[in-house]
Protein backbone atom coordinates (compact mmCIF):
# COMPACT_ATOMS: atom_id res chain seq x y z
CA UNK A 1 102.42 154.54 52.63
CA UNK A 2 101.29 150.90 53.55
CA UNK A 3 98.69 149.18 51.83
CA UNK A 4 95.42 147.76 53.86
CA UNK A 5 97.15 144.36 53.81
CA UNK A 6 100.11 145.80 54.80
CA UNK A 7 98.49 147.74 57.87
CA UNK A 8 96.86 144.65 58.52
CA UNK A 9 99.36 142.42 58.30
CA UNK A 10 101.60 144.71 60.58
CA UNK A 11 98.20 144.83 63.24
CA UNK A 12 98.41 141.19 63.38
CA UNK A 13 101.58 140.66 63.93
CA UNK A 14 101.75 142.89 66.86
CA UNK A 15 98.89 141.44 68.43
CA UNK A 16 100.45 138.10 68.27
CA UNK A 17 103.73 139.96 69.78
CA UNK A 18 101.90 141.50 72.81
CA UNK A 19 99.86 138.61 73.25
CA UNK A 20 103.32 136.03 73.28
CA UNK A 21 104.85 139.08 75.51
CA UNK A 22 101.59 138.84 77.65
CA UNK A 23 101.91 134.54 78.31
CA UNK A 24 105.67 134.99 78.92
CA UNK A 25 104.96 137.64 81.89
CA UNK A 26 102.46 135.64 82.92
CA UNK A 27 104.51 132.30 82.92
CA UNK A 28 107.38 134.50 84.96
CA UNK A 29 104.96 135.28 87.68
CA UNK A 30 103.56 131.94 88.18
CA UNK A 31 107.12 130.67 88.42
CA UNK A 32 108.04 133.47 90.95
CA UNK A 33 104.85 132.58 93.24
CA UNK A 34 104.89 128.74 92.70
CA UNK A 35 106.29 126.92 95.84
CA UNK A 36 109.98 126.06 95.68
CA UNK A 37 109.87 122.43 93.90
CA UNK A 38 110.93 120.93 90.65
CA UNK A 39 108.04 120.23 87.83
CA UNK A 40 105.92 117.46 89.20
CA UNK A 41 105.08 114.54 86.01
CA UNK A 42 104.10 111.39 85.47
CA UNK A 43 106.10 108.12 84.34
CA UNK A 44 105.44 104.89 81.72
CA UNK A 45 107.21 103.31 84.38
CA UNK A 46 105.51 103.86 87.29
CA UNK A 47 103.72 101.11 88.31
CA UNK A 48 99.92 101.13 89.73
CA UNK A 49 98.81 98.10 91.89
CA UNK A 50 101.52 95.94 90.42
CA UNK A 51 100.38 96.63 86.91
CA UNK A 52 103.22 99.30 84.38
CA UNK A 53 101.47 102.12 83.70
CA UNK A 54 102.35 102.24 80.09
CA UNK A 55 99.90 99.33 80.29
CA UNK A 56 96.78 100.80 81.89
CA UNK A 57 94.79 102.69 79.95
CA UNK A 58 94.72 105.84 82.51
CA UNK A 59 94.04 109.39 82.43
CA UNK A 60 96.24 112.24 83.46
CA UNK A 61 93.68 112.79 86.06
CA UNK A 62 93.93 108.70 87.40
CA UNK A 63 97.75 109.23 87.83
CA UNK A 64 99.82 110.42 90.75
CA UNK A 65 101.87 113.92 89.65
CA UNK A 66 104.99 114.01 92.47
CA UNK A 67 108.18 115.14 92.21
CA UNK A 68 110.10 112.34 93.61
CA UNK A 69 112.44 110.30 91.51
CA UNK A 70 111.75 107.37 94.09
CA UNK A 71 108.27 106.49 95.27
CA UNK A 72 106.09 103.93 96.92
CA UNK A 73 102.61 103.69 98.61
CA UNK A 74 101.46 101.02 100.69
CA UNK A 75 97.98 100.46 103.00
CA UNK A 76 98.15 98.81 106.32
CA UNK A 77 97.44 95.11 104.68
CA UNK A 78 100.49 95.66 103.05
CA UNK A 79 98.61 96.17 99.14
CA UNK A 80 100.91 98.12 97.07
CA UNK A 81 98.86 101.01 95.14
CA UNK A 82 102.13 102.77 93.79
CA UNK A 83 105.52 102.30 92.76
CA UNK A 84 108.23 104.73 91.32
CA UNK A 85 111.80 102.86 91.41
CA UNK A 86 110.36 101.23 94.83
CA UNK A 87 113.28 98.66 94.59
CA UNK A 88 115.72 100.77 93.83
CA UNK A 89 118.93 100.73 96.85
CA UNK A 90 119.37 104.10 98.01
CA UNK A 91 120.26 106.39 101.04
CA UNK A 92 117.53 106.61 103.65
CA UNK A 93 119.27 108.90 105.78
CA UNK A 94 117.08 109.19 109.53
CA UNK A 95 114.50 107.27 108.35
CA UNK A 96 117.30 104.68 109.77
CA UNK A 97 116.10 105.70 113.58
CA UNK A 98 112.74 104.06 112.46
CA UNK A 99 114.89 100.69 112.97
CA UNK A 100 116.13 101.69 115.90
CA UNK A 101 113.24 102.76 117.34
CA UNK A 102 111.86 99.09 116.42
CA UNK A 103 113.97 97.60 118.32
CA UNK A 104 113.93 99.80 121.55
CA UNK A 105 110.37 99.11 121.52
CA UNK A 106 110.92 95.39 121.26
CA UNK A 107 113.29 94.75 123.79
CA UNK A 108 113.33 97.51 126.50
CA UNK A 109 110.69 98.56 128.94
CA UNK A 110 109.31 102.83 128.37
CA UNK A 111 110.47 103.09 132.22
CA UNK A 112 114.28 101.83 131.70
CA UNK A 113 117.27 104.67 132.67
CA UNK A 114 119.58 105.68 130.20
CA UNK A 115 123.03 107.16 130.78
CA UNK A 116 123.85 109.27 127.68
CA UNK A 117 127.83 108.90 127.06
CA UNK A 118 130.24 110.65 125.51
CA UNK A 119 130.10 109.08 122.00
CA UNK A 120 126.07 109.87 122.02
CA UNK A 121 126.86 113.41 123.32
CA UNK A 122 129.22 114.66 120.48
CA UNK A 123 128.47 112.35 117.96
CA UNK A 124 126.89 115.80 115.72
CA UNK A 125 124.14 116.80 113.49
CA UNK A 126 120.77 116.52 113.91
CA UNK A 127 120.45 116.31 117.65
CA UNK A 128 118.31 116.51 120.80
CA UNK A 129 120.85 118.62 122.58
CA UNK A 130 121.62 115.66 125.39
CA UNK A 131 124.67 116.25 127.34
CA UNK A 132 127.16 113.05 128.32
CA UNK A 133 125.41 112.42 131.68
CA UNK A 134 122.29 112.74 130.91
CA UNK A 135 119.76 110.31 132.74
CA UNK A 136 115.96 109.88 130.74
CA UNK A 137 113.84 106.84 130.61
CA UNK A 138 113.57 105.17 127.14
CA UNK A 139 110.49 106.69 126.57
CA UNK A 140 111.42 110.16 126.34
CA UNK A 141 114.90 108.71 124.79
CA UNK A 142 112.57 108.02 121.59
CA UNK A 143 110.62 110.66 121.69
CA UNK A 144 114.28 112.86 121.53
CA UNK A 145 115.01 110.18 118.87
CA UNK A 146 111.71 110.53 116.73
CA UNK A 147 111.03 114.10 117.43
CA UNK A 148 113.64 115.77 116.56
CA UNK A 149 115.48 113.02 114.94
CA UNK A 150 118.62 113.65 117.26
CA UNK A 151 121.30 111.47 116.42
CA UNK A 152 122.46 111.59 120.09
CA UNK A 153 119.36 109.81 121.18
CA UNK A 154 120.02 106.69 118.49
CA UNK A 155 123.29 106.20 119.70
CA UNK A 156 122.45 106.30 123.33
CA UNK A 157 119.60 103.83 122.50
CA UNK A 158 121.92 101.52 120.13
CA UNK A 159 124.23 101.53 123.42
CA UNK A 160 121.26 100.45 126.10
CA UNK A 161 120.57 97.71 123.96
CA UNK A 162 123.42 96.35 122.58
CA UNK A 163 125.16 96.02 126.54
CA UNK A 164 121.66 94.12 127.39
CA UNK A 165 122.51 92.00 123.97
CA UNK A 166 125.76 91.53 124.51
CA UNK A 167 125.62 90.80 128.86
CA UNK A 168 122.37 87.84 128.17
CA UNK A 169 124.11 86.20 125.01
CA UNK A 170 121.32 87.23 122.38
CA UNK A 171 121.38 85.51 119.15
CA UNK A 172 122.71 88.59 116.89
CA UNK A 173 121.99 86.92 114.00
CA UNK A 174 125.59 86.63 112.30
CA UNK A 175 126.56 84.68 109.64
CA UNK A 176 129.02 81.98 109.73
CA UNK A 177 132.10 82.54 110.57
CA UNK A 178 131.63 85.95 111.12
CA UNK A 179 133.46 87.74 113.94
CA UNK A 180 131.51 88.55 117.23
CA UNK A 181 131.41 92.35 117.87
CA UNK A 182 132.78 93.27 121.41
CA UNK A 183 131.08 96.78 121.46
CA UNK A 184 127.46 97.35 122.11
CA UNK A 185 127.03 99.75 119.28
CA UNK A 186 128.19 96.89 116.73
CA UNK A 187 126.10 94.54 118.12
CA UNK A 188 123.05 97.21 118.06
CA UNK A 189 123.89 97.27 114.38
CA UNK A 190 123.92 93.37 114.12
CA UNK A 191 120.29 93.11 115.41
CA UNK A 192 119.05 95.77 113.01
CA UNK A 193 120.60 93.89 110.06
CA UNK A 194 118.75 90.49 111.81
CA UNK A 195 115.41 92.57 112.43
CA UNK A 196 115.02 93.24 109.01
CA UNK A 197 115.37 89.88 107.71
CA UNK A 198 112.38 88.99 109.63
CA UNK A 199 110.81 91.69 108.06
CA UNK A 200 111.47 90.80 105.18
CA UNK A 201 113.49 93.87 104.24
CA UNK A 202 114.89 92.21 101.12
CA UNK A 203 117.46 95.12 100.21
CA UNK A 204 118.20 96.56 103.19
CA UNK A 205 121.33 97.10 105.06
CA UNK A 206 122.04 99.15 108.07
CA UNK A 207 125.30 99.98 109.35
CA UNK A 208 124.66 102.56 112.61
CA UNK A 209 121.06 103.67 114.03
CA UNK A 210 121.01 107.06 112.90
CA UNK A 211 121.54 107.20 109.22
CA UNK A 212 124.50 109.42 108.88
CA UNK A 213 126.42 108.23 105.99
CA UNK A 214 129.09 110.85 105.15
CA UNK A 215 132.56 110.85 106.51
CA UNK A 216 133.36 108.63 109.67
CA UNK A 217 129.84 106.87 108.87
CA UNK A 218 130.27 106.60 104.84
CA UNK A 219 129.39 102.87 104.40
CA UNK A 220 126.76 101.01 101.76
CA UNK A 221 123.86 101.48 104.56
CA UNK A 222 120.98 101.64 102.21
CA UNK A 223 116.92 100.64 101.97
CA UNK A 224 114.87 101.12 99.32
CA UNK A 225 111.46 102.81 99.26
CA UNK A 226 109.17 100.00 99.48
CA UNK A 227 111.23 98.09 102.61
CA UNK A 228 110.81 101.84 104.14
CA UNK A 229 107.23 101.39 103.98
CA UNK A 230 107.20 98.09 105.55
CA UNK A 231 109.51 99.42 108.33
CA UNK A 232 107.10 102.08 109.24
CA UNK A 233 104.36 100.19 108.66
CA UNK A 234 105.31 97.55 111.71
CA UNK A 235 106.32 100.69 114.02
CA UNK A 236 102.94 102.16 113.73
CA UNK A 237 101.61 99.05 115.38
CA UNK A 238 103.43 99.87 118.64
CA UNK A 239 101.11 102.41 120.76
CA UNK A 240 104.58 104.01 121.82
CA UNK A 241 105.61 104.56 118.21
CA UNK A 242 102.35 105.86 117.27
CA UNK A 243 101.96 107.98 119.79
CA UNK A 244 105.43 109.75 119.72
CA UNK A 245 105.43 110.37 115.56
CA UNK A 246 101.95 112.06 115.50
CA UNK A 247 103.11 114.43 118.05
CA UNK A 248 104.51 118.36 116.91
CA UNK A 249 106.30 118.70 119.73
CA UNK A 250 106.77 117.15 123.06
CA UNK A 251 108.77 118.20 126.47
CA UNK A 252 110.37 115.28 128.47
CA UNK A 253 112.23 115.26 131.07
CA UNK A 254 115.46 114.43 132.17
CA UNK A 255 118.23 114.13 135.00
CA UNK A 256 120.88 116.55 134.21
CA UNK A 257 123.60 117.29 136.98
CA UNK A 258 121.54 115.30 139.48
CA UNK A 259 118.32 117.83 139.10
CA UNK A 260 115.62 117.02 136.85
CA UNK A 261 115.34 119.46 133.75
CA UNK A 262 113.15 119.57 130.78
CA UNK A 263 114.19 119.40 127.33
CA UNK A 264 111.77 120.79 124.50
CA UNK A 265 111.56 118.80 121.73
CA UNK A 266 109.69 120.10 118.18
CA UNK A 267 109.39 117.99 115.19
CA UNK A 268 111.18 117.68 111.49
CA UNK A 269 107.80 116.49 110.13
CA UNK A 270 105.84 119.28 108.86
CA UNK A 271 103.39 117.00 107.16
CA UNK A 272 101.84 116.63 110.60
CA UNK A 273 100.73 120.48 110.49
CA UNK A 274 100.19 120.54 106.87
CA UNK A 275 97.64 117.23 105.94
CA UNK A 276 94.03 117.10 108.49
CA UNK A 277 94.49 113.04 108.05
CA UNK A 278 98.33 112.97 108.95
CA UNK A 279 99.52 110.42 111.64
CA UNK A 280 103.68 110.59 111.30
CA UNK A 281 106.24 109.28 110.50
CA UNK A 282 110.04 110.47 109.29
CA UNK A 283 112.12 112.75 108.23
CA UNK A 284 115.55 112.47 106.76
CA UNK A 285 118.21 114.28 105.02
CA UNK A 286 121.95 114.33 104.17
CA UNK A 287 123.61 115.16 100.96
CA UNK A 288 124.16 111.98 99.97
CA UNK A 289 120.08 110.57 100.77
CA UNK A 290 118.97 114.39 99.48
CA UNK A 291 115.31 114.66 100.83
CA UNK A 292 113.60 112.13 102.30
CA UNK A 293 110.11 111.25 104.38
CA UNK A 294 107.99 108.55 105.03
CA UNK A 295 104.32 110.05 105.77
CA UNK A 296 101.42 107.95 107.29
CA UNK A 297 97.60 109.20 107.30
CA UNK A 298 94.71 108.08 108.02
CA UNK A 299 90.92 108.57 106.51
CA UNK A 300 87.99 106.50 107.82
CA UNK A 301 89.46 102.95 108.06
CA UNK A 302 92.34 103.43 106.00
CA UNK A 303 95.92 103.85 106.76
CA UNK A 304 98.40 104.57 103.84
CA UNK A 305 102.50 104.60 104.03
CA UNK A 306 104.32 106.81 101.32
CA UNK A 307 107.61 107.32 100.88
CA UNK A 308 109.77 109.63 98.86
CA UNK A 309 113.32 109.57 98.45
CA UNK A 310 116.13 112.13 97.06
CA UNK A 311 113.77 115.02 96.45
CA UNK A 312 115.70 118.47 95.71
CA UNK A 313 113.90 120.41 98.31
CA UNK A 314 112.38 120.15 101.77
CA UNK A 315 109.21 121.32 100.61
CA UNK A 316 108.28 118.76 97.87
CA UNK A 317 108.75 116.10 99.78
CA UNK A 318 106.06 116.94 102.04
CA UNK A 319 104.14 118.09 99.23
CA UNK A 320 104.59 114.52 97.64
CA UNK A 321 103.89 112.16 99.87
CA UNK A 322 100.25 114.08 100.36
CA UNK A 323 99.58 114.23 96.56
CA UNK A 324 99.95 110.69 96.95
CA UNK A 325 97.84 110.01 99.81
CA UNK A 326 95.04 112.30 98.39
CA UNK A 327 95.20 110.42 95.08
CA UNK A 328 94.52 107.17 97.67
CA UNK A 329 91.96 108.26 99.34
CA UNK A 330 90.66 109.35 96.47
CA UNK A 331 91.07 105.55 94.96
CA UNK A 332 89.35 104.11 98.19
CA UNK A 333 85.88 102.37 97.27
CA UNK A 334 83.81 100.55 99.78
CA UNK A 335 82.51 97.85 98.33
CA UNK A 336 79.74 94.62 99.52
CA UNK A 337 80.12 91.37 97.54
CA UNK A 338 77.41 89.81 98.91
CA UNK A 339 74.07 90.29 96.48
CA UNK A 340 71.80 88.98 95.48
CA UNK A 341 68.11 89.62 94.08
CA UNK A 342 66.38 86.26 95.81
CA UNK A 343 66.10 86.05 99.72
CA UNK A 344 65.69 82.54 101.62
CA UNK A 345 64.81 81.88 104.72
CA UNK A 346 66.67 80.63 107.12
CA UNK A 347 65.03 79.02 110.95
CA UNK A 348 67.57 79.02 114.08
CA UNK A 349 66.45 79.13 117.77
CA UNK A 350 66.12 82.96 117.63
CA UNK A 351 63.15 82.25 115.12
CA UNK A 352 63.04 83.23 111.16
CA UNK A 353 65.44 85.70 109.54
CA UNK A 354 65.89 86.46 105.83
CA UNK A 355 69.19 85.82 104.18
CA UNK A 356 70.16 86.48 100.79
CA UNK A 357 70.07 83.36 98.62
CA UNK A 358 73.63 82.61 97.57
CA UNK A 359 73.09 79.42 95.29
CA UNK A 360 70.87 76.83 94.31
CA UNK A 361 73.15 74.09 94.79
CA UNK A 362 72.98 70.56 93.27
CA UNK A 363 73.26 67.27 95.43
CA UNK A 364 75.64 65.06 93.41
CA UNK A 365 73.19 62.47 94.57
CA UNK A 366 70.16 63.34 93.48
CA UNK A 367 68.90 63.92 89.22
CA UNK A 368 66.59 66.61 90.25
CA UNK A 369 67.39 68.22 93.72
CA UNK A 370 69.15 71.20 94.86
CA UNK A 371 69.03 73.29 98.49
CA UNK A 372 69.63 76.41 99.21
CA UNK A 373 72.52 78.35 100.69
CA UNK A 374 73.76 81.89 101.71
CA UNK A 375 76.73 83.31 103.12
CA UNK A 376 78.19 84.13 106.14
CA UNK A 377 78.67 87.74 107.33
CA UNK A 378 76.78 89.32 104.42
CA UNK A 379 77.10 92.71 105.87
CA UNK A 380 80.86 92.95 105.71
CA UNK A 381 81.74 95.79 103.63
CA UNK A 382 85.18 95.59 102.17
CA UNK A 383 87.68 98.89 101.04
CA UNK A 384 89.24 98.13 97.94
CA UNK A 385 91.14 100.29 95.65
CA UNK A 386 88.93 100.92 92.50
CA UNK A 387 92.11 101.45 89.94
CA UNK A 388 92.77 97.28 90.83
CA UNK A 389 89.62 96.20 89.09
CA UNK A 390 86.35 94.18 89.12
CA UNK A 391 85.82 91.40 91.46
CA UNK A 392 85.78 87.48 90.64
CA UNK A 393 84.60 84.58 93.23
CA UNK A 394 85.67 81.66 93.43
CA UNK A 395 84.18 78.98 94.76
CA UNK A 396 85.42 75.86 96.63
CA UNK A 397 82.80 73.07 97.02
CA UNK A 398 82.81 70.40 100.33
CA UNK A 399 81.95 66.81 99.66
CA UNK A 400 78.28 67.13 99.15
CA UNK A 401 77.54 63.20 98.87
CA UNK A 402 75.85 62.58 102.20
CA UNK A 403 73.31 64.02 103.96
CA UNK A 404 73.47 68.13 104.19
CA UNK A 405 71.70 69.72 107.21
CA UNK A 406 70.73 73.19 107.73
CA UNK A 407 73.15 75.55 108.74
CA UNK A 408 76.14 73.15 107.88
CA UNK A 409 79.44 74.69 105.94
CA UNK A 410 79.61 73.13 102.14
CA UNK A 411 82.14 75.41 100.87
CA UNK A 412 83.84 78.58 100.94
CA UNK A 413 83.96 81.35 98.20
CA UNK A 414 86.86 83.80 97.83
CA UNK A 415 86.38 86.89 96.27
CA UNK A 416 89.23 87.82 94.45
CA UNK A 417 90.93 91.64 92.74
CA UNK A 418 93.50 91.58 90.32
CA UNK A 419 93.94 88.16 91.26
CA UNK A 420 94.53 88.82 94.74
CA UNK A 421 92.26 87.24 98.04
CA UNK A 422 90.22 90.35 98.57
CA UNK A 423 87.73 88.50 101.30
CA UNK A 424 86.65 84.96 102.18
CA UNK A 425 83.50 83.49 103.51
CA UNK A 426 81.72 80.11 104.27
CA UNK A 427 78.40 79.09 102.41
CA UNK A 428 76.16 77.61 104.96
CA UNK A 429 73.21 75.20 103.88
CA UNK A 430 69.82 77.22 104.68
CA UNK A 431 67.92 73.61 104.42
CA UNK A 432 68.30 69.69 105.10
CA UNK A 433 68.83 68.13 101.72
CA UNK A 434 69.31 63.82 102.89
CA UNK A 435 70.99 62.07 100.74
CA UNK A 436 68.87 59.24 99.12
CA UNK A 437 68.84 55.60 100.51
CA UNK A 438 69.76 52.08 99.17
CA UNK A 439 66.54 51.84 97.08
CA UNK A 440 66.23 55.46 96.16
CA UNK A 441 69.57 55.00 94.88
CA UNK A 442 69.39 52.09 92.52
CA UNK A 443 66.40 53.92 90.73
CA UNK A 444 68.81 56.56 90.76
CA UNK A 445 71.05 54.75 88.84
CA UNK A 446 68.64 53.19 86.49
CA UNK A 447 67.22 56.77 85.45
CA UNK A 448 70.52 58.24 84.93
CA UNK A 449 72.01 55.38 82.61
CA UNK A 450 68.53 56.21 80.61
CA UNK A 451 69.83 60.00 80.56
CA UNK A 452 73.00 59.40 79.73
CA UNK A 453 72.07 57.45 76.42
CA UNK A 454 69.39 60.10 75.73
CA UNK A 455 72.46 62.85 76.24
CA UNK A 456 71.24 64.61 78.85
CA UNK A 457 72.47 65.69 82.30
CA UNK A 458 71.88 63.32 85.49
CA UNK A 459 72.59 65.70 88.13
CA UNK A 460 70.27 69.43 88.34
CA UNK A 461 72.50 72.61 87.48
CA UNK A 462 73.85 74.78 90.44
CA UNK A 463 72.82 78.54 90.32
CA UNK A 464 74.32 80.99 91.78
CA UNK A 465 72.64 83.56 92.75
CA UNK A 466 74.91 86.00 94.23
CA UNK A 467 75.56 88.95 91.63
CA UNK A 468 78.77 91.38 92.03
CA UNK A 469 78.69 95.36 90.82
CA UNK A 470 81.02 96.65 88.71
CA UNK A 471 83.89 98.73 90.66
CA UNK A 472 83.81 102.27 88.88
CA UNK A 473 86.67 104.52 89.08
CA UNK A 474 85.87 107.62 90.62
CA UNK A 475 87.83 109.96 88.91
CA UNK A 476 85.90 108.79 85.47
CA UNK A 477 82.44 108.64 86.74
């Protein structure tokens, strides 16, 4: 018979058993209904706005949680809030036809005819089912190319415009000594490779305009996340571009046979159905690239690029790239650097108006004199990113020797972010301040040489006035 302890013991143990049997079942099922996608986490070496974040001092909470081995958000200024391998040279797949489509915009009309060929017609994958024959303007050629992603489309495109480069002698941007390319689909490729040195795609390197890379096309095409976001950043500012990649589906025409048919088109980007704020832009896949998008959205006044590259399912990606535009918007902080506790007035020809005082600011010409200023546009409201910091001004004084008058510029202030030019604005003079005259002057003089033995200042102290609130992170306050 078992002792009490024994029972006891035995009683405990068991509990502990069911209860361990209990968290694994439970475990199991949250596996079996979780979404198909690997375990999201967080790195040391991701970086937030430009700082490691082994050295931030962040919360699990302040940090993005994707899947994505390769990551990178931008806004539409170009600010970088996060980084995950960004630079790293990899497979982009048909985020490649965002390169393409840059170029079709830049140097075709929407209304131009397009004769789909053979090569276009067979050359496989993902496709927009166009036949060799097949007569569409370029407009519905990119929304077959964006849409859908149909390689077809790219080529036919790549074709249209490398003839028109090749017939009116465009510069194709080749190095020296390098051989001119006799086929319009080379010298497509050619003013890719020249497009994104202007954009200052600095590891970039595109070798046909759909991004197939296996077999016949198995090259060292590659981007890297962040010169993906720059590439879909410029797109979106074509109305074309814009237009086309927020769309689900579309149905365009085209000549087939000599009668006009419609072909229906229905998106690869399921991030458009899936996020309220979403505005585009591309999908991509192949084995080589793995899982791929670039998503754009869009919440009040800003507009943030992610990309994702070689994720192990369809899903995550997706899943990713709004995780990280969440964790944005959820960053975004609108924020006013003009204040101040003191007002001045200021008279124009509309009458009086209050303005609030910016500094006190000492004439070098004067011991004991100072006017008044304020800034210009004080109601601007700026949208910063609150993980980036405090902000600074700087200010830059004009020669302030001679006489000042009312309403006259005498220097600028920048207000700086983690060292970067956030916003910049004048300081205007809210009163006359004359300089003093020959006789005012050599009193001047005479009083200051008296200061300066008695170890004092001889010029009054500039105050500023203007005051600037802390930037609180949201997701600590």
């Amino acid at each position: 018979m078992m002792s009490v302890q024994q029972n006891t013991a035995l009683r405990s143990w068991m509990l502990e058993a069911a209860a361990g049997l209990m968290c694994s079942l439970l475990c199991i099922a949250l596996l079996v209904a979780a979404p198909t996608r690997a375990f999201a986490y967080v790195s040391n070496n991701d970086i937030v706005a430009g700082q490691p974040m082994s050295e931030r001092d962040l919360t699990v909470a302040q940090q993005i949680d994707i899947d994505a081995p390769f990551a990178c958000m931008i806004d539409s200024n170009g600010l970088i809030y996060f980084e995950r391998g960004a630079h790293e040279p990899l497979k982009i797949a048909s985020m490649t036809k965002i390169m393409t489509a840059i170029l079709a915009l830049e140097n075709s009309s929407p209304t131009d005819i397009l004769t789909v060929s053979y090569r276009a017609a067979t050359v496989g994958e993902s496709s927009a089912n166009l036949r060799e024959g097949d007569q569409m303007t370029m407009f519905n050629m990119l929304c077959c190319l964006l849409i859908p992603s149909g390689n077809d489309a790219a080529t036919a495109i790549a074709e249209f415009i490398g003839e028109k480069a090749l017939a009116l002698g465009w510069d194709l941007g080749l190095e020296e000594g390098e051989e001119p390319p006799t086929d319009p689909f080379d010298a497509f490729v050619c003013l890719m490779n020249k497009k994104g040195r202007e954009l200052e795609l600095e590891d970039s390197v595109f070798t046909n305009p759909h991004g197939l890379d296996d077999g016949v096309w198995y090259s060292d095409m590659h981007s890297t996340p962040y010169d993906v976001c720059l590439m879909a950043r410029y797109a979106m500012q074509f109305d074309d571009f814009r237009r086309i990649v927020c769309s689900t589906g579309a149905t365009v025409d085209v000549v087939r046979g000599g009668e006009t048919r419609q072909l229906s088109l229905t998106t690869t980007d399921w991030f458009l159905a899936s996020y309220a704020y979403a505005t585009g832009v591309k999908t991509g896949s192949t084995d080589y690239a793995g899982y791929c998008f670039v998503g754009s959205s869009k919440y009040l006044d800003l507009e943030l690029y992610a990309v994702v590259l070689q994720c192990d399912d369809e899903n995550s990606r997706f899943i990713d790239v709004q995780n990280m535009h969440v964790w944005g918007f959820l960053h975004r902080v609108e924020y006013n650097p003009v204040n101040s506790d003191e007002t001045v007035t200021v008279a124009d020809k509309s009458g009086s108006h209050e303005e609030l005082l910016f500094a006190e600011v000492a004439h070098p010409g004067w011991i004991d004199r100072t006017f008044k200023t304020y800034l210009e546009n004080p109601d601007e409201i700026l949208v910063l990113f609150d993980i980036d910091g405090n902000i600074t001004q700087r200010i830059q004084w004009a020669s302030l020797d001679g006489n000042i008058k009312k309403g006259q510029v005498v220097g600028t202030v920048e207000f700086l972010q983690h060292n970067r030019v956030v916003c910049t604005k004048n300081i205007i003079a809210a009163e006359d301040c004359p300089a003093p005259d020959m006789f005012q002057s050599v009193r001047i003089w005479v009083d200051r040489m008296k200061l300066s033995f008695q170890g004092k200042d001889s010029v009054a102290l500039t105050r500023i006035a203007n005051t600037l609130p802390r930037i609180v992170d949201k997701t600590t306050a």
